[in-house]
N, C-alpha and C. Protein backbone atom coordinates (compact mmCIF):
# COMPACT_ATOMS: atom_id res chain seq x y z
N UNK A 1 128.88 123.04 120.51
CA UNK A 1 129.66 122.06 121.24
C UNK A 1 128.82 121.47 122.36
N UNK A 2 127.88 122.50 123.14
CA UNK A 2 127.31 122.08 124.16
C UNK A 2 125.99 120.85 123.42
N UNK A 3 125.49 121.30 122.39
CA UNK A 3 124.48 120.11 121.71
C UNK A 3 125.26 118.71 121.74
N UNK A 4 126.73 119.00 120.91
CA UNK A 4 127.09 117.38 120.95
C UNK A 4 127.29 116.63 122.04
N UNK A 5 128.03 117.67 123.09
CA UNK A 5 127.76 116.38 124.54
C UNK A 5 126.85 116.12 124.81
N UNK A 6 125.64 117.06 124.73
CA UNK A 6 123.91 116.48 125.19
C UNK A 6 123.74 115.40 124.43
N UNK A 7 124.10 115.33 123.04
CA UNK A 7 123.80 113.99 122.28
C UNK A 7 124.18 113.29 122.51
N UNK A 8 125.81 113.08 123.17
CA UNK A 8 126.52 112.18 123.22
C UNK A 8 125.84 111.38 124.59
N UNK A 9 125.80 112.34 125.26
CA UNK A 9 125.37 112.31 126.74
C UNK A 9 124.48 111.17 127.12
N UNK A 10 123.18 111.65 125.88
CA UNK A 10 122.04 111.25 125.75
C UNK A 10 122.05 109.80 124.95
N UNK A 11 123.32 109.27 124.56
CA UNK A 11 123.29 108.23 123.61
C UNK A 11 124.31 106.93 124.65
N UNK A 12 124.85 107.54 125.56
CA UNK A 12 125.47 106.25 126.18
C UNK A 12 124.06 105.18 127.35
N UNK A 13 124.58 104.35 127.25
CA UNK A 13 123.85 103.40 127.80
C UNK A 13 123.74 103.83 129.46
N UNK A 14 123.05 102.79 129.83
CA UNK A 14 122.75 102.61 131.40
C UNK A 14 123.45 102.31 131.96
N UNK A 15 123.84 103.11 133.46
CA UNK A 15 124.80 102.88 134.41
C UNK A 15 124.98 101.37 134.96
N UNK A 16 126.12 100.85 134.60
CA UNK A 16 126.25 98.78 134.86
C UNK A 16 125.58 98.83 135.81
N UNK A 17 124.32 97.77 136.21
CA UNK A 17 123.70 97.24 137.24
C UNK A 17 122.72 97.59 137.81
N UNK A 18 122.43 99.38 137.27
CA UNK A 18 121.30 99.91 137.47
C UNK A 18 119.52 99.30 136.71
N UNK A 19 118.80 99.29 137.28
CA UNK A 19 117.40 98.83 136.49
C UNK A 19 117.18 99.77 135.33
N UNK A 20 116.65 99.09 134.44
CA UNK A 20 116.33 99.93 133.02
C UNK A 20 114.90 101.10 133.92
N UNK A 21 115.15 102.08 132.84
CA UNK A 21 113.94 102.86 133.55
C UNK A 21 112.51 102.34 133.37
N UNK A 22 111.42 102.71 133.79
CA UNK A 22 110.33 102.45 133.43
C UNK A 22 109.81 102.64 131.96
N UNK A 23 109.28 102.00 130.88
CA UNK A 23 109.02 102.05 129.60
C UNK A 23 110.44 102.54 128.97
N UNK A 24 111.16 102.22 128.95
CA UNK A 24 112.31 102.36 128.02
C UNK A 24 112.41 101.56 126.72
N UNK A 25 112.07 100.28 127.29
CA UNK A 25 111.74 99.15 125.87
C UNK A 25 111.13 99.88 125.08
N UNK A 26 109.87 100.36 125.40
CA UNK A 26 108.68 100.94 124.91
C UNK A 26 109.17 101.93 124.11
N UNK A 27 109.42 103.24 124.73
CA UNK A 27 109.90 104.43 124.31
C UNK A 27 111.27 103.45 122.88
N UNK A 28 112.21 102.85 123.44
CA UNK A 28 113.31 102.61 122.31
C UNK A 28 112.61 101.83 121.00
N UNK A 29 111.42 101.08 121.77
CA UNK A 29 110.61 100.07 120.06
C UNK A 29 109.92 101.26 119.37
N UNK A 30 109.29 102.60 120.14
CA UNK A 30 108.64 103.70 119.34
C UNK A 30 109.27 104.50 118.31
N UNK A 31 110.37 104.61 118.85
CA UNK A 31 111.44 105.52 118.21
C UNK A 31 112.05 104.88 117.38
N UNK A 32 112.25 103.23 117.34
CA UNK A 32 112.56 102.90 115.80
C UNK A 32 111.69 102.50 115.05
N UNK A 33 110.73 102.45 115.10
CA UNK A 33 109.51 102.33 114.31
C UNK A 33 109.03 103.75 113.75
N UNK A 34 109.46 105.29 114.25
CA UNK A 34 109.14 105.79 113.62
C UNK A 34 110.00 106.65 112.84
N UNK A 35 111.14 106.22 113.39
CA UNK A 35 112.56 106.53 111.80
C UNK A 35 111.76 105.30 111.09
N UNK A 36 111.93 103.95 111.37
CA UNK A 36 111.97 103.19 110.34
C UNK A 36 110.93 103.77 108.91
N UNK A 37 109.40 104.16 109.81
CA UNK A 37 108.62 104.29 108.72
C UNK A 37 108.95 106.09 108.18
N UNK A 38 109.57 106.41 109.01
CA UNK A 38 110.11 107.86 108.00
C UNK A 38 110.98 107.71 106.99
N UNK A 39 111.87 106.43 106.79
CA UNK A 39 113.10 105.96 106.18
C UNK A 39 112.13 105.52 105.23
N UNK A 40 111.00 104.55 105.44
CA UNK A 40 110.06 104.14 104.42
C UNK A 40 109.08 105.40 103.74
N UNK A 41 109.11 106.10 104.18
CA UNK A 41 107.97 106.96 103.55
C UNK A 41 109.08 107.72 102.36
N UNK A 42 110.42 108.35 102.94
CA UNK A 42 111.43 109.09 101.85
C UNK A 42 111.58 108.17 101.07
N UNK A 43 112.56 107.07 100.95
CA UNK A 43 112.74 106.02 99.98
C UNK A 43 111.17 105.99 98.73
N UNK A 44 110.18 105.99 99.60
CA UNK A 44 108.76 106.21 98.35
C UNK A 44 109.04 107.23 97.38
N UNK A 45 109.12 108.56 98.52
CA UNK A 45 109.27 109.25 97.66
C UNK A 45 110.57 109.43 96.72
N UNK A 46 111.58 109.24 97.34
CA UNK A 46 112.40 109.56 96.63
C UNK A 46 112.58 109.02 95.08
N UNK A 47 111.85 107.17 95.14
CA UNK A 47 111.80 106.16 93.91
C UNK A 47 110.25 106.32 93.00
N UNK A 48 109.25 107.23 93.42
CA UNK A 48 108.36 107.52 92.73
C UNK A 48 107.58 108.99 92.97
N UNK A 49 108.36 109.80 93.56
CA UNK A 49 107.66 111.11 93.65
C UNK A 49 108.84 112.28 92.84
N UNK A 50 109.96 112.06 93.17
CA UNK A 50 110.94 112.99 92.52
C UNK A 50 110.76 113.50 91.27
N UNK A 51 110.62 112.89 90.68
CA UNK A 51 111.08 112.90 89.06
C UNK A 51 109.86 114.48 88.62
N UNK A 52 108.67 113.94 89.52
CA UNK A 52 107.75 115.01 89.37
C UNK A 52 107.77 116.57 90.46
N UNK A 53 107.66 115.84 91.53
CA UNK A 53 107.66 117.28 92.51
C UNK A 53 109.04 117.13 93.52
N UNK A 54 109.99 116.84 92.63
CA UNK A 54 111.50 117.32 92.36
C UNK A 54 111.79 117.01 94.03
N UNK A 55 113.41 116.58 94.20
CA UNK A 55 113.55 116.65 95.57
C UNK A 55 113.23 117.43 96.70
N UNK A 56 113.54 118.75 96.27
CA UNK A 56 112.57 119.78 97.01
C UNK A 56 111.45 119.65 97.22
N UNK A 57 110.36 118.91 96.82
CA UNK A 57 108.91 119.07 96.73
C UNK A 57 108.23 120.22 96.30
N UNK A 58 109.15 120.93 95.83
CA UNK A 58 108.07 122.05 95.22
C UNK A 58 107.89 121.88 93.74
N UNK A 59 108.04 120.78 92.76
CA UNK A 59 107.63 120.34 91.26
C UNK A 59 107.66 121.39 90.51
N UNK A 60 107.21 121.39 89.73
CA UNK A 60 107.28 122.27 88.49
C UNK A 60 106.50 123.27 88.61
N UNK A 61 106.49 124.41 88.54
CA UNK A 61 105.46 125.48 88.32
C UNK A 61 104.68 125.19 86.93
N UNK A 62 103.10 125.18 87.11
CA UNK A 62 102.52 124.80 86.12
C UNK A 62 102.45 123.68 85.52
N UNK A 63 103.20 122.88 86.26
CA UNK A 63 103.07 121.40 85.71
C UNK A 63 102.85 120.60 86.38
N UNK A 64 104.11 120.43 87.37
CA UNK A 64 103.80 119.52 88.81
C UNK A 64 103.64 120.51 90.14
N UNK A 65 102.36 120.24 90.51
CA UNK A 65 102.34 121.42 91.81
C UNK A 65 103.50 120.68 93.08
N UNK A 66 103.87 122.07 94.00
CA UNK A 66 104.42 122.29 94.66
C UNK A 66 103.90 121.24 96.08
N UNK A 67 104.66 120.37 96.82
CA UNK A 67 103.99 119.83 97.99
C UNK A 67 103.97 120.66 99.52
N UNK A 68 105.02 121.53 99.34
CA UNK A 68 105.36 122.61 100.47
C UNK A 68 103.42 123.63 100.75
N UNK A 69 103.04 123.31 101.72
CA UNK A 69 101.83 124.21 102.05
C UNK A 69 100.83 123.69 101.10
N UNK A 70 100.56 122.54 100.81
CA UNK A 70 99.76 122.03 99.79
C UNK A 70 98.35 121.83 100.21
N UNK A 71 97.13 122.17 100.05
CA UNK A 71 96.21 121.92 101.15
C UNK A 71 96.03 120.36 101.30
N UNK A 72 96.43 120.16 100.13
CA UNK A 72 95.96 118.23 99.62
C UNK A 72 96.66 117.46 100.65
N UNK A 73 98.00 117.67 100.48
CA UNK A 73 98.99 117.09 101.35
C UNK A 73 99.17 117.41 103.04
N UNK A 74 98.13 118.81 103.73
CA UNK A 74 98.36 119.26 104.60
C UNK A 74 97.08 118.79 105.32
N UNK A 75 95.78 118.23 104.79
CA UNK A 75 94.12 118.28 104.95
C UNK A 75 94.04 117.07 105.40
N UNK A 76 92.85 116.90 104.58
CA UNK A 76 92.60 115.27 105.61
C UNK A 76 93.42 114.27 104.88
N UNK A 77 93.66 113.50 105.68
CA UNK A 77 94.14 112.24 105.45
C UNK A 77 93.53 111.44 104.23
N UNK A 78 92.15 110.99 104.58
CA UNK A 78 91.63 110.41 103.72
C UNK A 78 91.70 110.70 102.25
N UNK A 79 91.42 112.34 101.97
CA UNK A 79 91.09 112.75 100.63
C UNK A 79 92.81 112.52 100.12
N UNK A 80 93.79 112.93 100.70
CA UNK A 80 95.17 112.75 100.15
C UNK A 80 95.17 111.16 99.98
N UNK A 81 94.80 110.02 100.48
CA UNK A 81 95.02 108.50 100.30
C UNK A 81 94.40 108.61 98.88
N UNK A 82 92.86 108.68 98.90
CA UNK A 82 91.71 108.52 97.83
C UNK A 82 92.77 109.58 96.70
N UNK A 83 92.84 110.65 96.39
CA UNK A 83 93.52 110.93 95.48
C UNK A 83 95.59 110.14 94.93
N UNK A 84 96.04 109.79 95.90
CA UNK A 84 97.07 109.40 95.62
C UNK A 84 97.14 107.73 95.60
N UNK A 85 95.95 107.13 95.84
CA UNK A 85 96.09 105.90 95.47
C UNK A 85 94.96 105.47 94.33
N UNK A 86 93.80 106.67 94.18
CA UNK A 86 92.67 106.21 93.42
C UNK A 86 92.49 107.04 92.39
N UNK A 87 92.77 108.44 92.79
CA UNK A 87 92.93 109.55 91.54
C UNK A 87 91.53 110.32 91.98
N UNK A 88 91.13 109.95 93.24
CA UNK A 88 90.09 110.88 93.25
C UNK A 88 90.31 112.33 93.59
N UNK A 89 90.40 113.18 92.33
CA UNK A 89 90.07 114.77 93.44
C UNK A 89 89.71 114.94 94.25
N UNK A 90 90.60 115.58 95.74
CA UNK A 90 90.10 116.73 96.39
C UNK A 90 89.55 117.55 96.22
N UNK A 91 88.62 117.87 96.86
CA UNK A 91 87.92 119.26 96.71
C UNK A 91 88.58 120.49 97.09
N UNK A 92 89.94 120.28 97.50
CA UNK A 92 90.77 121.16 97.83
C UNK A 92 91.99 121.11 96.63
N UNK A 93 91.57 120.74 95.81
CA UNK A 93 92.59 120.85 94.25
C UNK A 93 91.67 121.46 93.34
N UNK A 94 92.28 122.64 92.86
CA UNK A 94 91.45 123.32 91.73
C UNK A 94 91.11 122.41 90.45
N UNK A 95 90.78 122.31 89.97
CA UNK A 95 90.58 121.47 88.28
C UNK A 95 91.20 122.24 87.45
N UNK A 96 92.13 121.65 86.86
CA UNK A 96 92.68 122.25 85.17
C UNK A 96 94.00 123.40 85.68
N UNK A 97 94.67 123.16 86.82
CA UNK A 97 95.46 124.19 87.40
C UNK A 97 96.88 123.69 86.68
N UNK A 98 96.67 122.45 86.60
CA UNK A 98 98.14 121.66 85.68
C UNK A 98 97.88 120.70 84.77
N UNK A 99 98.68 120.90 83.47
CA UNK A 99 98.19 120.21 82.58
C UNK A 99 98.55 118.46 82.64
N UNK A 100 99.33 118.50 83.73
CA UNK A 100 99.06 116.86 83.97
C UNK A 100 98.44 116.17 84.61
N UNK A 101 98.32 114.98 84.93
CA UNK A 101 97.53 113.97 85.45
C UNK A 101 99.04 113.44 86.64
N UNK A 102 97.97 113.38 87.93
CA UNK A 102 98.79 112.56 88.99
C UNK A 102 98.44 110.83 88.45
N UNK A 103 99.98 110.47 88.83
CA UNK A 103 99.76 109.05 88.70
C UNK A 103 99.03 108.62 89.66
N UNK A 104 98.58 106.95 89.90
CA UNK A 104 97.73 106.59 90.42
C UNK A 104 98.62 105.69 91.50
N UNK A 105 99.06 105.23 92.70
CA UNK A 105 100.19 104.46 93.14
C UNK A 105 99.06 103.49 94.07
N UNK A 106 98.15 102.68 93.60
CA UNK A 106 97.22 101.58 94.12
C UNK A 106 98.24 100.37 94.47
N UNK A 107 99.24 100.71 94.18
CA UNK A 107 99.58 99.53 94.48
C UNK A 107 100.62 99.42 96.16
N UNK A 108 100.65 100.69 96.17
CA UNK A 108 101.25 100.75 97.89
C UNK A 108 100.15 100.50 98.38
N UNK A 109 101.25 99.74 99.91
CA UNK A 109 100.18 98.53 100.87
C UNK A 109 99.95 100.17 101.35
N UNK A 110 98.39 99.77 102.90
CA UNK A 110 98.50 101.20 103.61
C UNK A 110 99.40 101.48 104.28
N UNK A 111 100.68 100.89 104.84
CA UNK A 111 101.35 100.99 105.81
C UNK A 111 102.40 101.97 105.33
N UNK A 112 102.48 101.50 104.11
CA UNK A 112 103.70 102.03 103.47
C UNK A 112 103.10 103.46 102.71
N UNK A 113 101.81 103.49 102.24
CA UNK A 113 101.16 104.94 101.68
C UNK A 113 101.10 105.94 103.00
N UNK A 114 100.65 105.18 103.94
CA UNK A 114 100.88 105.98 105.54
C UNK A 114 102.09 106.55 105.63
N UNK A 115 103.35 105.79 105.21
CA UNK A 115 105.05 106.73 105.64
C UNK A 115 104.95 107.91 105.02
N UNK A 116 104.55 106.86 103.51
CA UNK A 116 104.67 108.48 102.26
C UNK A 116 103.95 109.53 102.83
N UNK A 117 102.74 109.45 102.76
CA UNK A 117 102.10 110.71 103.48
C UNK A 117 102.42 111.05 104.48
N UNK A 118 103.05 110.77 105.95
CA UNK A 118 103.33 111.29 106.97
C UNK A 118 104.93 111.94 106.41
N UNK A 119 105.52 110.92 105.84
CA UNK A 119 106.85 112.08 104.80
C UNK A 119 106.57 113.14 104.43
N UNK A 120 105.15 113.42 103.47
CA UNK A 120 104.92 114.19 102.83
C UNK A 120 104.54 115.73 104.18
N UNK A 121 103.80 115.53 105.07
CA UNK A 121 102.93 116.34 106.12
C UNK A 121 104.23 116.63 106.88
N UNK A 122 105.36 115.75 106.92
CA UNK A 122 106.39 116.74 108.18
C UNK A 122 107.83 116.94 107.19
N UNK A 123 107.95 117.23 105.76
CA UNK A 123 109.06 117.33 104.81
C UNK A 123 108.30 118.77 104.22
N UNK A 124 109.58 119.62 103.23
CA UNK A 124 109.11 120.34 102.75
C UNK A 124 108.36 121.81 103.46
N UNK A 125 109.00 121.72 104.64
CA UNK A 125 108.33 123.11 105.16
C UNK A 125 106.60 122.98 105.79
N UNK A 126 106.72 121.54 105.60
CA UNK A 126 105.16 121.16 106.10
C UNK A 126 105.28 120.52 107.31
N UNK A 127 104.23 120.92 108.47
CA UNK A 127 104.04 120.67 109.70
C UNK A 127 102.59 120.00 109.68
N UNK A 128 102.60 118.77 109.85
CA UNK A 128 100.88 118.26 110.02
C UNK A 128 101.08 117.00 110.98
N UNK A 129 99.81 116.54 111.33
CA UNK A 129 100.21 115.09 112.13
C UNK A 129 100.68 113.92 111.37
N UNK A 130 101.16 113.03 111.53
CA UNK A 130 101.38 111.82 110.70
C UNK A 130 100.27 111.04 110.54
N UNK A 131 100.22 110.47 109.34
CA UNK A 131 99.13 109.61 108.79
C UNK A 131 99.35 107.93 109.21
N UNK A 132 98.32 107.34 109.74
CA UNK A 132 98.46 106.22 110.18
C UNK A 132 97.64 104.89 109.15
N UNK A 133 98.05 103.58 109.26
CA UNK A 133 97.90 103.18 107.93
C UNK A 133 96.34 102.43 108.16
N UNK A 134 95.60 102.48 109.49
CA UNK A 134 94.51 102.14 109.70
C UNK A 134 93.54 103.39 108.78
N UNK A 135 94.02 104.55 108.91
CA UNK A 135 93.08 105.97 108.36
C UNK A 135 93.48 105.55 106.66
N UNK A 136 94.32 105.13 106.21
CA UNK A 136 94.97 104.81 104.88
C UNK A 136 93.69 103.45 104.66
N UNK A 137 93.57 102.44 105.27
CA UNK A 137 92.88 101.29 104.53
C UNK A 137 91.79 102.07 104.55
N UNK A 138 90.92 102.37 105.61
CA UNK A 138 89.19 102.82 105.93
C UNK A 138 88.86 103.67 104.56
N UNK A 139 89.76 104.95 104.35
CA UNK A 139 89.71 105.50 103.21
C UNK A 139 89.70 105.29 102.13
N UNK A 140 90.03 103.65 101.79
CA UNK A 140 90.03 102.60 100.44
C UNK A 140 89.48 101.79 100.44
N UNK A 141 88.12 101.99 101.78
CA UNK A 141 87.50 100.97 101.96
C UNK A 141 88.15 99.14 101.91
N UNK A 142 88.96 99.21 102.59
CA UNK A 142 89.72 98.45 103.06
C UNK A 142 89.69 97.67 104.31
């Protein structure tokens, strides 16, 4: 009970007539920009990652690996872009561990491969920094 008044608390506006605080604009344009691109990164997944590494993210045993603690998905940035937009192996993916092939998704802009992957690094029991879509182009030589 005590959380919902803090939320509530925390969600009414500014006292009539008082000055906005210092960076508030700021702080309120940050904070929807980074639901927005979390809203964009799930929607990815949800319309082209499911089907394989299942809503849960943990995929198929033996078929589609698991994204929960993944080194691919948890490591560098770059090698997760280069493999999920180019098909290049990580050196942190065994060879021949699943008998399928990751699709290739070249056709997400970086901004939007940036949500997916920062989806991917804070969903699923995974804690990593978010991926930004400047580290997404450089890595595609872009």
């Amino acid at each position: 009970m005590m959380a919902l008044a803090g939320a509530l608390a925390a969600c009414s506006g500014p006292t009539p007539g008082a000055p906005p605080a210092a960076g508030a604009g700021l702080a309120a344009t940050a904070a929807g920009a980074a639901h927005s691109a979390a809203d964009v990164g799930e929607r990815i997944y949800g319309g082209n990652c499911v089907p394989c590494h299942q809503p849960t993210g943990m995929g198929i045993p033996g078929v589609y690996p698991s994204l929960a603690g993944s080194p691919v998905v948890l490591g560098d940035p770059a090698e997760l872009a280069r493999w999920v937009m180019k098909g290049q192996r990580p050196a942190s993916m065994p060879v021949g561990r699943y008998a399928t092939q990751m699709m290739q998704f070249g056709w997400l802009k970086p901004a939007d491969a940036a949500a997916l992957f920062s989806y991917l690094r804070s969903n699923f029991g995974n804690s990593a920094p978010p991926v930004d879509a400047a580290t997404v182009a450089q890595a595609l030589g872009q």
